[in-house]
N, C-alpha and C. Protein backbone atom coordinates (compact mmCIF):
# COMPACT_ATOMS: atom_id res chain seq x y z
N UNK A 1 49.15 -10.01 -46.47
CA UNK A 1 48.81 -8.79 -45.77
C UNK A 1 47.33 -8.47 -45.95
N UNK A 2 46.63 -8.59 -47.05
CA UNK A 2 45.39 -8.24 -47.02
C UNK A 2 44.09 -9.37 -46.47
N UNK A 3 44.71 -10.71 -46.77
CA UNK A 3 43.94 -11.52 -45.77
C UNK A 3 44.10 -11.24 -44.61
N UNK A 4 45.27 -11.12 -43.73
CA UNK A 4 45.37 -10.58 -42.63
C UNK A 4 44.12 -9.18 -42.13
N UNK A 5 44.02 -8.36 -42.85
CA UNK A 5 43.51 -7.03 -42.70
C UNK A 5 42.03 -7.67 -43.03
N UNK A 6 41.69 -8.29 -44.23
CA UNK A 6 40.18 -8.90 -43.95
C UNK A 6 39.71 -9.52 -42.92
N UNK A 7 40.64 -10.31 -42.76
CA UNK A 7 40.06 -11.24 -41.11
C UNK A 7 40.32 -10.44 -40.04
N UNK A 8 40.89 -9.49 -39.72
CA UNK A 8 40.91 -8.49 -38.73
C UNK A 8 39.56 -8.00 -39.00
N UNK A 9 38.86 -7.36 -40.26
CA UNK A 9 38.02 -7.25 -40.55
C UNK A 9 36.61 -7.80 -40.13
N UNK A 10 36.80 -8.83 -40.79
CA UNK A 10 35.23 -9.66 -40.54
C UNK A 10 35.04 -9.86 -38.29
N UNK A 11 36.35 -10.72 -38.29
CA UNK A 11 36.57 -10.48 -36.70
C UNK A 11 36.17 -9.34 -35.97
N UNK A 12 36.48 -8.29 -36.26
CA UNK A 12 36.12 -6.86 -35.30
C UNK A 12 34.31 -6.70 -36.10
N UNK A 13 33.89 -6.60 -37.20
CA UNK A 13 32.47 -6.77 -37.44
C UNK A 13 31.61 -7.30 -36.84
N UNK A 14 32.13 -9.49 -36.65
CA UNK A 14 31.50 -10.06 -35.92
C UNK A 14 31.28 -9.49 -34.73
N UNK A 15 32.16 -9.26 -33.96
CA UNK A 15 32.74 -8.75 -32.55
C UNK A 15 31.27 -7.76 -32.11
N UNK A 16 31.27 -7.26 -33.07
CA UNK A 16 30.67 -5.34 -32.93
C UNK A 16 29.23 -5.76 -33.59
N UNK A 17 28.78 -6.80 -33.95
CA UNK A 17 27.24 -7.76 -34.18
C UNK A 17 26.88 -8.49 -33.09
N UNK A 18 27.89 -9.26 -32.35
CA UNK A 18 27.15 -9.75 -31.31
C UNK A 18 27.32 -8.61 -29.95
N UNK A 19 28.20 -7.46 -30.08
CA UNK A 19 27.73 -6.60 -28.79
C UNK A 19 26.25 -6.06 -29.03
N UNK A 20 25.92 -5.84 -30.46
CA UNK A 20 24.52 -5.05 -30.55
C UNK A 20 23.95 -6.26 -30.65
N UNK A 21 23.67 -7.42 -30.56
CA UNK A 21 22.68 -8.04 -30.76
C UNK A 21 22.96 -8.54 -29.10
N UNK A 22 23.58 -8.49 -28.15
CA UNK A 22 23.60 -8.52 -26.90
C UNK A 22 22.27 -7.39 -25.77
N UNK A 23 22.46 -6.10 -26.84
CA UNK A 23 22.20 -5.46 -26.21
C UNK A 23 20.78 -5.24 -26.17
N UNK A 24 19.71 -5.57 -25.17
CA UNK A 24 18.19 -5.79 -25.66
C UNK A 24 17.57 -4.19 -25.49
N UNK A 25 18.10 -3.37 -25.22
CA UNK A 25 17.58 -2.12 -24.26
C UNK A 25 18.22 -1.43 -24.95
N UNK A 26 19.40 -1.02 -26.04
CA UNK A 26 20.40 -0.15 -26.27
C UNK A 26 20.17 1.27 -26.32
N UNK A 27 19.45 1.50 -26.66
CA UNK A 27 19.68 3.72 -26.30
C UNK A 27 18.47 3.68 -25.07
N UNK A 28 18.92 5.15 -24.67
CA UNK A 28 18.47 4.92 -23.22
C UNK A 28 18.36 7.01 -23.34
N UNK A 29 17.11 7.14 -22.57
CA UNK A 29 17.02 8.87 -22.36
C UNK A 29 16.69 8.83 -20.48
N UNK A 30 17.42 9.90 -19.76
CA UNK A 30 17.13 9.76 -18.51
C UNK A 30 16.77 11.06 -18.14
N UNK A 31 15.92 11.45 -17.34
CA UNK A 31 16.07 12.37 -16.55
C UNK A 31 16.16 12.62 -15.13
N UNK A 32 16.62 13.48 -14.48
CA UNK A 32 16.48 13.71 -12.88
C UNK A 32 16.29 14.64 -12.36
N UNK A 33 15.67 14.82 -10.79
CA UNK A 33 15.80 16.27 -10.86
C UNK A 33 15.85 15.91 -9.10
N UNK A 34 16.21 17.03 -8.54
CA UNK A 34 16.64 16.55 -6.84
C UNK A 34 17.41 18.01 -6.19
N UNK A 35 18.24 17.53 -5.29
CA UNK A 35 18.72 18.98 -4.61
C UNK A 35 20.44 18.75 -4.74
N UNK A 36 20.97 20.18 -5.09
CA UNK A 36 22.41 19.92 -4.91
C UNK A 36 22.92 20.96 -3.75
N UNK A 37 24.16 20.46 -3.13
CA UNK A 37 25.28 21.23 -1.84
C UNK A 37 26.02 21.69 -2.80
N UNK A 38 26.06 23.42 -2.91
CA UNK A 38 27.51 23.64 -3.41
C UNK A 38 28.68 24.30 -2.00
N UNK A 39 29.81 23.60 -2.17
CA UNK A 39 30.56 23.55 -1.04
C UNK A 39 31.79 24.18 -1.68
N UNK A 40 32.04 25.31 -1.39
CA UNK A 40 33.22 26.75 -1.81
C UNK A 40 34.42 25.84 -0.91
N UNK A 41 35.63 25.62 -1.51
CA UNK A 41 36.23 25.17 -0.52
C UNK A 41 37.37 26.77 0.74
N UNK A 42 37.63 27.41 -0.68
CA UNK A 42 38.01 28.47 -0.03
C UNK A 42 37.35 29.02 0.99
N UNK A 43 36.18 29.35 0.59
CA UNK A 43 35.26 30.60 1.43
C UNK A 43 34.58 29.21 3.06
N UNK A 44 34.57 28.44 2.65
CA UNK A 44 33.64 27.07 3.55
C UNK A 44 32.87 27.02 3.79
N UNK A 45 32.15 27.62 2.76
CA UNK A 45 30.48 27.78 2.43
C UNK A 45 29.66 26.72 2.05
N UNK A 46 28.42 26.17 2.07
CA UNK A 46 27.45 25.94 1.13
C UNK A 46 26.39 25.72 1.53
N UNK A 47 26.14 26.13 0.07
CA UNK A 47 24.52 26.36 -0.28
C UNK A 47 24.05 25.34 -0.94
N UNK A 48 22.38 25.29 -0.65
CA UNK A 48 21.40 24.30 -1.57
C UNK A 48 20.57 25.00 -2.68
N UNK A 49 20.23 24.02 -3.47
CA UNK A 49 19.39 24.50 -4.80
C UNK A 49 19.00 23.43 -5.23
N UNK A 50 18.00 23.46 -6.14
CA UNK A 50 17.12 22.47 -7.21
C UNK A 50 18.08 22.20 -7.87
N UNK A 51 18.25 20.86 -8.50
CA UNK A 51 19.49 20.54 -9.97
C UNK A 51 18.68 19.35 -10.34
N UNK A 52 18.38 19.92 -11.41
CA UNK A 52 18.24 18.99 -12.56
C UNK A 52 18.87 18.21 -13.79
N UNK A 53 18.60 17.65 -14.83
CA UNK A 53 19.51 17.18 -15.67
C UNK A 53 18.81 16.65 -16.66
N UNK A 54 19.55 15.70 -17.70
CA UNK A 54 19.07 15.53 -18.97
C UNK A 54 20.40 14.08 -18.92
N UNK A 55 19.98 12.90 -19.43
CA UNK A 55 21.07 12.94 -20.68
C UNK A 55 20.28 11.41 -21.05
N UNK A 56 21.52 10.85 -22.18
CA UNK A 56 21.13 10.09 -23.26
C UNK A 56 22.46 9.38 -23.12
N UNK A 57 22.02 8.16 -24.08
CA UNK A 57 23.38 7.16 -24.35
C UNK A 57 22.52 6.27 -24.80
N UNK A 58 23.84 4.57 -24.57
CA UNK A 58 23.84 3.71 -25.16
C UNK A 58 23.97 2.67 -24.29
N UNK A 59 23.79 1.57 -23.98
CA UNK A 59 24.19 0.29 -23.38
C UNK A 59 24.71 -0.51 -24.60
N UNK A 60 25.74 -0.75 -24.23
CA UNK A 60 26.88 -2.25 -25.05
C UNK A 60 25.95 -3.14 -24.46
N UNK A 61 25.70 -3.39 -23.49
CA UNK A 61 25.38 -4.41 -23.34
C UNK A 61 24.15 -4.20 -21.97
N UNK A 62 23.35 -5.18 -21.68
CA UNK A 62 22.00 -4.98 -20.41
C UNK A 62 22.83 -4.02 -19.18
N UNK A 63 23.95 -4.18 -19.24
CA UNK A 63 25.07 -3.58 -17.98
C UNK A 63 25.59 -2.37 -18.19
N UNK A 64 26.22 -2.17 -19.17
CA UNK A 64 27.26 -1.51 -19.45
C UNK A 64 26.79 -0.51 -20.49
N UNK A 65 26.90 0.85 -20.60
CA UNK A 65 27.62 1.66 -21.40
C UNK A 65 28.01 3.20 -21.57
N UNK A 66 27.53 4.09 -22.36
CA UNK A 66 28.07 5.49 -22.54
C UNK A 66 26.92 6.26 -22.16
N UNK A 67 26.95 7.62 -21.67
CA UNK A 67 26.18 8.44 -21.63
C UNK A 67 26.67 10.24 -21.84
N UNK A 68 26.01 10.70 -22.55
CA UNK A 68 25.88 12.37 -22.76
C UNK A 68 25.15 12.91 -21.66
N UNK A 69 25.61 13.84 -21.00
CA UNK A 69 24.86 14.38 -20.09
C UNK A 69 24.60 16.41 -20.05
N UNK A 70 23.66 16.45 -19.93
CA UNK A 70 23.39 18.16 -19.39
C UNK A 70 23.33 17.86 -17.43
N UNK A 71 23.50 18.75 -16.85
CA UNK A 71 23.25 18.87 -15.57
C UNK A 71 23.52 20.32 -15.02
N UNK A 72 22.36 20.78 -14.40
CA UNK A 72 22.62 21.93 -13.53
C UNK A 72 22.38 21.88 -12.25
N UNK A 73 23.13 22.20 -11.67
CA UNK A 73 23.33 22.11 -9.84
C UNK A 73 22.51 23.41 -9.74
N UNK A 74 21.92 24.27 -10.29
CA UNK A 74 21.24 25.53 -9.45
C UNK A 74 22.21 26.91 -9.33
N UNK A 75 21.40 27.35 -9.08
CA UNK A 75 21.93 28.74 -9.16
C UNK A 75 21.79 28.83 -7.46
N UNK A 76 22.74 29.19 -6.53
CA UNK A 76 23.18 29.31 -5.16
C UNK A 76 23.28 30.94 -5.23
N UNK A 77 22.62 31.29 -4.41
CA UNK A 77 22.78 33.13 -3.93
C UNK A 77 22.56 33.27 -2.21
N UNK A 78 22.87 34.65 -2.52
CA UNK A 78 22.61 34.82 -0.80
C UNK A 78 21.23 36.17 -1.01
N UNK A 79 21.37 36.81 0.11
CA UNK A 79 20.13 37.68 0.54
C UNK A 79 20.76 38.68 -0.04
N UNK A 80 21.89 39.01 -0.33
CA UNK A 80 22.62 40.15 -0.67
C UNK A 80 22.13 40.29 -1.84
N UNK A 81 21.98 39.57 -2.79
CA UNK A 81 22.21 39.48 -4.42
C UNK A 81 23.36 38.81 -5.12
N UNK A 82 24.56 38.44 -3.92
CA UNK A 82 25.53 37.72 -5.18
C UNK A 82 24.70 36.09 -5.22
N UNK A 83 25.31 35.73 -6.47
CA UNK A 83 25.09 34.17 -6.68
C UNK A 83 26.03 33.23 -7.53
N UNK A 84 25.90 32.37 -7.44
CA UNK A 84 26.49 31.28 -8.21
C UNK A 84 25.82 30.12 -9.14
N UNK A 85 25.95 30.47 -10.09
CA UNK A 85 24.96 29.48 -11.03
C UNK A 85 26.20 28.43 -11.48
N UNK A 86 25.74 27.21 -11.53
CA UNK A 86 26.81 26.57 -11.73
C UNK A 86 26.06 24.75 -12.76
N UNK A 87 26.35 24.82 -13.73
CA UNK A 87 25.96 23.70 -14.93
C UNK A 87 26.93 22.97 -15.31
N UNK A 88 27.02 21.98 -16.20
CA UNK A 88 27.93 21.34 -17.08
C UNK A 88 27.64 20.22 -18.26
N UNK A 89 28.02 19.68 -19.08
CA UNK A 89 27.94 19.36 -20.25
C UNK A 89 29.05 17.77 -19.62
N UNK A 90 28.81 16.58 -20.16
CA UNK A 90 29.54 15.58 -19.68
C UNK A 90 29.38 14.68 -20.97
N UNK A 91 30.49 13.45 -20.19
CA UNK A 91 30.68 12.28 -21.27
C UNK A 91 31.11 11.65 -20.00
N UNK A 92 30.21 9.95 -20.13
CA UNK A 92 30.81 9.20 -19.08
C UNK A 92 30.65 8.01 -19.40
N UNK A 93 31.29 6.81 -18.48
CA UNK A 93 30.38 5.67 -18.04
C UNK A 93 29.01 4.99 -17.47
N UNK A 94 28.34 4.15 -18.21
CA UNK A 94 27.55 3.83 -16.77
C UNK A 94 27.36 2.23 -16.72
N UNK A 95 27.49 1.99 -15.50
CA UNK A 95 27.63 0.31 -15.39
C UNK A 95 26.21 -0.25 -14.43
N UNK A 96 25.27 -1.06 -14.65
CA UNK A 96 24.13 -1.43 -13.73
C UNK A 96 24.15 -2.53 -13.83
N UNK A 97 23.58 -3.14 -12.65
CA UNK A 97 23.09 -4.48 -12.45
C UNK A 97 21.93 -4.30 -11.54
N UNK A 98 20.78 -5.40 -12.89
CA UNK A 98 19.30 -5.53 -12.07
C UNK A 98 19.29 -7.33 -11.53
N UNK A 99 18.51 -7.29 -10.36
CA UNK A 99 18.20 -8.46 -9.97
C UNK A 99 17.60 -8.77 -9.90
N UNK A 100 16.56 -8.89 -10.91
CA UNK A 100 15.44 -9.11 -12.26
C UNK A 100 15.90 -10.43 -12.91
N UNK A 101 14.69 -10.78 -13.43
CA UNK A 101 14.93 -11.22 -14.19
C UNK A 101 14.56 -10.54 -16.08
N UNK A 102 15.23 -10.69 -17.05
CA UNK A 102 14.85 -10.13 -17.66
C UNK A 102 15.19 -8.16 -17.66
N UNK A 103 15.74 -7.91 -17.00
CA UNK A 103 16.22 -6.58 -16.67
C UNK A 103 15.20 -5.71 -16.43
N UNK A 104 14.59 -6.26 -15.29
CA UNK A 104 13.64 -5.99 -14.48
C UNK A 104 13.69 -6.08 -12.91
N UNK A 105 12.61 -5.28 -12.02
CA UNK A 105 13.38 -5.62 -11.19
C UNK A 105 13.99 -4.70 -10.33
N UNK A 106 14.32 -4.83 -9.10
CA UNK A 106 15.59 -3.76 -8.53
C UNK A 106 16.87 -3.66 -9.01
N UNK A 107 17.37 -2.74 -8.98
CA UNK A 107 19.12 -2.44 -9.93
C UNK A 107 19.42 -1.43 -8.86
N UNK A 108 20.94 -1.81 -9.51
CA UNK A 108 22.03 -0.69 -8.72
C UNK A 108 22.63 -0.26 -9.76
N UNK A 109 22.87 1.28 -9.37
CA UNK A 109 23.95 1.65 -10.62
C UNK A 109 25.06 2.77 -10.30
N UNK A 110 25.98 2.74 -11.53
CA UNK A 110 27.03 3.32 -10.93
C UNK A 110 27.32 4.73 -12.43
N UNK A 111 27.80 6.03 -12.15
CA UNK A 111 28.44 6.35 -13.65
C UNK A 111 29.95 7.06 -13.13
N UNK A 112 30.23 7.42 -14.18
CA UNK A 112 31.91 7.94 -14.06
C UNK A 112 31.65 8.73 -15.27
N UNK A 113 32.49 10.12 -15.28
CA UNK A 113 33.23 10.58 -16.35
C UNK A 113 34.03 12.16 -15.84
N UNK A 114 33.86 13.28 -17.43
CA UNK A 114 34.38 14.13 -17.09
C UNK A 114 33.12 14.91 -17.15
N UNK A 115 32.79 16.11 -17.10
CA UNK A 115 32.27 17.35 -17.76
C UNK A 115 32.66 18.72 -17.61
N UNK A 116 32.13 19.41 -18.81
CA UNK A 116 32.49 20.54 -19.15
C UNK A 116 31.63 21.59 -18.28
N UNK A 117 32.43 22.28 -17.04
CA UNK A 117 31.95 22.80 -15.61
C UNK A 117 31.69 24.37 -16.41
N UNK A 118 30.56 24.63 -16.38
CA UNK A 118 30.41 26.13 -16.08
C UNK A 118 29.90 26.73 -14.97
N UNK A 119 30.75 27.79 -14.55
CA UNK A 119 30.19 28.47 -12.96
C UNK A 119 30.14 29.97 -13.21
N UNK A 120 28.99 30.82 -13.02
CA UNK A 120 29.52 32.27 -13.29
C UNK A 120 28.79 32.58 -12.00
N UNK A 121 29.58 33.59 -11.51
CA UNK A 121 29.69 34.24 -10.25
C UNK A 121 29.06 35.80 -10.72
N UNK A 122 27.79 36.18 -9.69
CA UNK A 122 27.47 37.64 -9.68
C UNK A 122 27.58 37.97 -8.30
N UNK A 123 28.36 38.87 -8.50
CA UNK A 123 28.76 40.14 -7.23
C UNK A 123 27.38 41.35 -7.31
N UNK A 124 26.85 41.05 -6.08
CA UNK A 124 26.01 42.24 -6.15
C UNK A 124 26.65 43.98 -6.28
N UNK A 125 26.30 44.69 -7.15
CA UNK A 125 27.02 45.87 -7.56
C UNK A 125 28.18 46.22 -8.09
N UNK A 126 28.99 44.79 -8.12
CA UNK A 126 29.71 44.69 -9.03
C UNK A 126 30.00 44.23 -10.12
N UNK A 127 29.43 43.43 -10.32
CA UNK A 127 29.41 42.64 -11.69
C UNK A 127 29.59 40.74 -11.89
N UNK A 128 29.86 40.44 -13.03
CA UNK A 128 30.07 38.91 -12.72
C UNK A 128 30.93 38.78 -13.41
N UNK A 129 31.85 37.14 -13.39
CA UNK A 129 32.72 36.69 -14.07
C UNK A 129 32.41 35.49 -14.26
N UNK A 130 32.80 34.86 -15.10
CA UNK A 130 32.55 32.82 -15.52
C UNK A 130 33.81 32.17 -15.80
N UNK A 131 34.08 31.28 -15.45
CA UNK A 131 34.76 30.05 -15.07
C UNK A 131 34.33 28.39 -16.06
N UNK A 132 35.25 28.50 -16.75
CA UNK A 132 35.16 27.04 -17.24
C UNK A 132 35.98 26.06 -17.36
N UNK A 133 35.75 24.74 -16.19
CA UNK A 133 36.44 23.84 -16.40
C UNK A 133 36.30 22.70 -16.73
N UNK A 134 37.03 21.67 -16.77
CA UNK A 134 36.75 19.97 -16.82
C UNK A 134 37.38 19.55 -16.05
N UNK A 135 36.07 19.03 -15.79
CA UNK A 135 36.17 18.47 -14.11
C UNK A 135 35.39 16.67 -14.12
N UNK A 136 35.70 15.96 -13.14
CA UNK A 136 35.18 14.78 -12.62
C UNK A 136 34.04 14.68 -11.84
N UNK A 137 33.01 13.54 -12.86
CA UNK A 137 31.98 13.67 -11.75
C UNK A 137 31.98 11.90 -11.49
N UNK A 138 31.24 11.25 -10.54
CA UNK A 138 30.82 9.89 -10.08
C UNK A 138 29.67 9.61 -9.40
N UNK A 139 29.16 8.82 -9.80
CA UNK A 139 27.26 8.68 -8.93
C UNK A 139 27.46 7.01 -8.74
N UNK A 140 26.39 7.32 -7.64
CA UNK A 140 25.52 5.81 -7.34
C UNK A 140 24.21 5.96 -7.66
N UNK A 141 23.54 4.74 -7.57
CA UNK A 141 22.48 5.20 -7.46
C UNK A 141 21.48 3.51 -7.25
N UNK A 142 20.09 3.53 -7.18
CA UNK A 142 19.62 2.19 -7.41
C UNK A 142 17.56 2.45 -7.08
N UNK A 143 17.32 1.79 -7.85
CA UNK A 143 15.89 2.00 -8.35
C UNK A 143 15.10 0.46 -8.83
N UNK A 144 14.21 0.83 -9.81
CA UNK A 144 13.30 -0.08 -9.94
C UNK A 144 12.86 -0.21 -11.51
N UNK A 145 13.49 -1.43 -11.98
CA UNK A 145 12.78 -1.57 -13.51
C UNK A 145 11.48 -1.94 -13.61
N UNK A 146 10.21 -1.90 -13.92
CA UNK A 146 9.28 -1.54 -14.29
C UNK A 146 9.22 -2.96 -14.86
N UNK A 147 9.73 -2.44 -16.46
CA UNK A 147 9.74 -3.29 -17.56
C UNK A 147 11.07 -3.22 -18.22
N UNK A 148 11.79 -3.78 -19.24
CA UNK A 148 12.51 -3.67 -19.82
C UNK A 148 13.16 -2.30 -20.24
N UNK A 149 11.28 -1.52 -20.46
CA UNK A 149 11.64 -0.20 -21.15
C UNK A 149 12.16 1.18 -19.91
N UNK A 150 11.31 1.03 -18.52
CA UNK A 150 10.80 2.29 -18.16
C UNK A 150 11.41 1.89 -16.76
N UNK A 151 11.85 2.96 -15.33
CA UNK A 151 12.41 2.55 -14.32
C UNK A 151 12.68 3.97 -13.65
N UNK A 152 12.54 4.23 -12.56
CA UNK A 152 12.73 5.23 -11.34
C UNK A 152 14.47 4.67 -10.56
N UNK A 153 14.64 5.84 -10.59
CA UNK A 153 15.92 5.37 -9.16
C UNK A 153 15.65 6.52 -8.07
N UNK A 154 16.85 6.55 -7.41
CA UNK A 154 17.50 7.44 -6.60
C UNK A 154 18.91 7.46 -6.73
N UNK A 155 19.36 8.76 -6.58
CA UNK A 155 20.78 8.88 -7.14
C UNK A 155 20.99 9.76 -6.01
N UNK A 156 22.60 9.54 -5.52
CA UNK A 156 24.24 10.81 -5.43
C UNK A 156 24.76 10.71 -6.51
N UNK A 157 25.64 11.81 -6.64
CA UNK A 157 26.20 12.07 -7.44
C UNK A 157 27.20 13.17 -6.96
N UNK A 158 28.67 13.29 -6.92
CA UNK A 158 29.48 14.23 -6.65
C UNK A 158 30.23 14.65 -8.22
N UNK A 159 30.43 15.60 -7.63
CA UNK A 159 31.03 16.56 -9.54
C UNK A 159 31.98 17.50 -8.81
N UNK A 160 33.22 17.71 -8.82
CA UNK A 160 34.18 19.05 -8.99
C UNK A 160 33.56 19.92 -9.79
N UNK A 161 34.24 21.20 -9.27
CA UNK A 161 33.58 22.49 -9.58
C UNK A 161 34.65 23.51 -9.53
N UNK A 162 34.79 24.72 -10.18
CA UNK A 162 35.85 25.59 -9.77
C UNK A 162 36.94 25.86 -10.27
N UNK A 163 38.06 26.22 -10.29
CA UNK A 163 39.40 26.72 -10.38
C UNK A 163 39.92 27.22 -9.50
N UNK A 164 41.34 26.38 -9.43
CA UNK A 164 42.95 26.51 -8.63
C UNK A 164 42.36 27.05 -7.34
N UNK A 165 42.53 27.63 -6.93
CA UNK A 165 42.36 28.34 -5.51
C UNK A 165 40.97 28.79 -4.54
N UNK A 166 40.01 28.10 -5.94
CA UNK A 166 38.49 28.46 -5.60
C UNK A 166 38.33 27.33 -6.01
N UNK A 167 38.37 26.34 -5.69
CA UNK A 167 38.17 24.81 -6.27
C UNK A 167 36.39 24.68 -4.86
N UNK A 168 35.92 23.73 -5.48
CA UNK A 168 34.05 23.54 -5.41
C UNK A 168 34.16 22.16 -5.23
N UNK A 169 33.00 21.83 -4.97
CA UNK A 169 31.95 20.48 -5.22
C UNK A 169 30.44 20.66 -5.23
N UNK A 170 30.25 19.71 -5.99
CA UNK A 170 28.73 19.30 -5.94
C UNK A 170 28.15 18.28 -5.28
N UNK A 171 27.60 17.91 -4.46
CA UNK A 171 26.81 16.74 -3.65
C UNK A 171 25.59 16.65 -4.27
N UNK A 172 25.05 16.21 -4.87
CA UNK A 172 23.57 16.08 -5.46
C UNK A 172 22.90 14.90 -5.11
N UNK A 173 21.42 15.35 -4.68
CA UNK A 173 20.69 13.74 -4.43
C UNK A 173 19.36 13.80 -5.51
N UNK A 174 19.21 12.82 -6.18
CA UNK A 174 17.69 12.80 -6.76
C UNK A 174 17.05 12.30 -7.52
N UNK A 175 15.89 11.91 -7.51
CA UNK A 175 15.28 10.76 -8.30
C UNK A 175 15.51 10.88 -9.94
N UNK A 176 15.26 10.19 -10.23
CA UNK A 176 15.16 9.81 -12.14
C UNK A 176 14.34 8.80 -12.61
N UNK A 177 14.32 8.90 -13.84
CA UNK A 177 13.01 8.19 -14.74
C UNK A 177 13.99 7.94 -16.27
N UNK A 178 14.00 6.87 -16.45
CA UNK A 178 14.54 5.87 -17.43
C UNK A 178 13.86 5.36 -18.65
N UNK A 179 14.06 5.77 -19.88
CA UNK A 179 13.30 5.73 -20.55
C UNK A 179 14.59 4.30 -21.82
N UNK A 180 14.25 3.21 -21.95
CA UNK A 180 15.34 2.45 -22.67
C UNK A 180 14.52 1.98 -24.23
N UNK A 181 14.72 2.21 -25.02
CA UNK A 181 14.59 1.76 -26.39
C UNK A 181 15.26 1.34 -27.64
């Protein structure tokens, strides 16, 4: 039993040495910033705004891996005074392929996950309320490696938004800057 559990051992070690020694680029900081559609499905509204973002991770490998994300779609109002500010907090996938050599080059890329949706709603003269859910977001995107380290894209990106009967989306388009070390 305990040789068993050592060589499970050393095996999953090795395993988890050659993904990091695979990985030539492994942490990675991104930013973006571009325009988002918020689309009310109830009301059949939407509005545009600035959305920006933040996030960080890891590559397993030149292709593949995790990312932390901040993102805010903007704050959406009308002439009246109500508005909709709407952010979220995430955990996802992200999968790329450059056709580079050297991971350089043009790339395409893809992410997936969930995040943690905040939306608070102000009613002009009446007041506001906030909304928090977890919700699904998914992007494309495809750009230009530089060097190993540094790279521009262009991105979509759609994200759910909302609750039950006031259910949302996000459409977002917008460049980014890739920082890999």
């Amino acid at each position: 039993m305990k040789k068993t559990l050592l060589f499970a051992s050393l095996l999953a070690l090795a395993g988890a040495s050659s993904v990091a020694a695979a990985a030539d680029d492994s942490w990675f900081v991104r930013g973006n910033l571009g325009s988002s559609n918020l689309h009310i499905n109830s009301f059949g509204s939407t509005s545009s705004n600035t959305a920006g973002g933040v996030s960080g991770g890891y590559y397993f490998t030149p292709n593949i891996g995790i990312e932390g994300r901040y993102q805010s779609y903007g704050n959406h109002g009308d002439s009246l005074g109500n508005s909709l500010d709407v952010d979220g907090w995430g955990l996802g996938v992200v999968g790329k392929y450059d056709f580079g050599p050297d991971n350089t080059g043009f790339y395409i890329d893809g992410r997936a996950g969930w995040m943690r949706m905040h939306a608070k709603a102000t009613l002009a003269g009446v007041g506001s309320a906030s909304i928090n859910k977890s919700k699904g977001y998914a992007g494309v995107g495809a750009g230009y490696d530089f060097n190993r380290n540094f790279g521009v894209g262009l991105n979509y990106e759609y994200a759910g938004a909302g609750d039950k009967g006031n259910s949302a989306h996000t459409n977002t388009w917008s460049v980014s800057a890739e920082a890999r070390f």
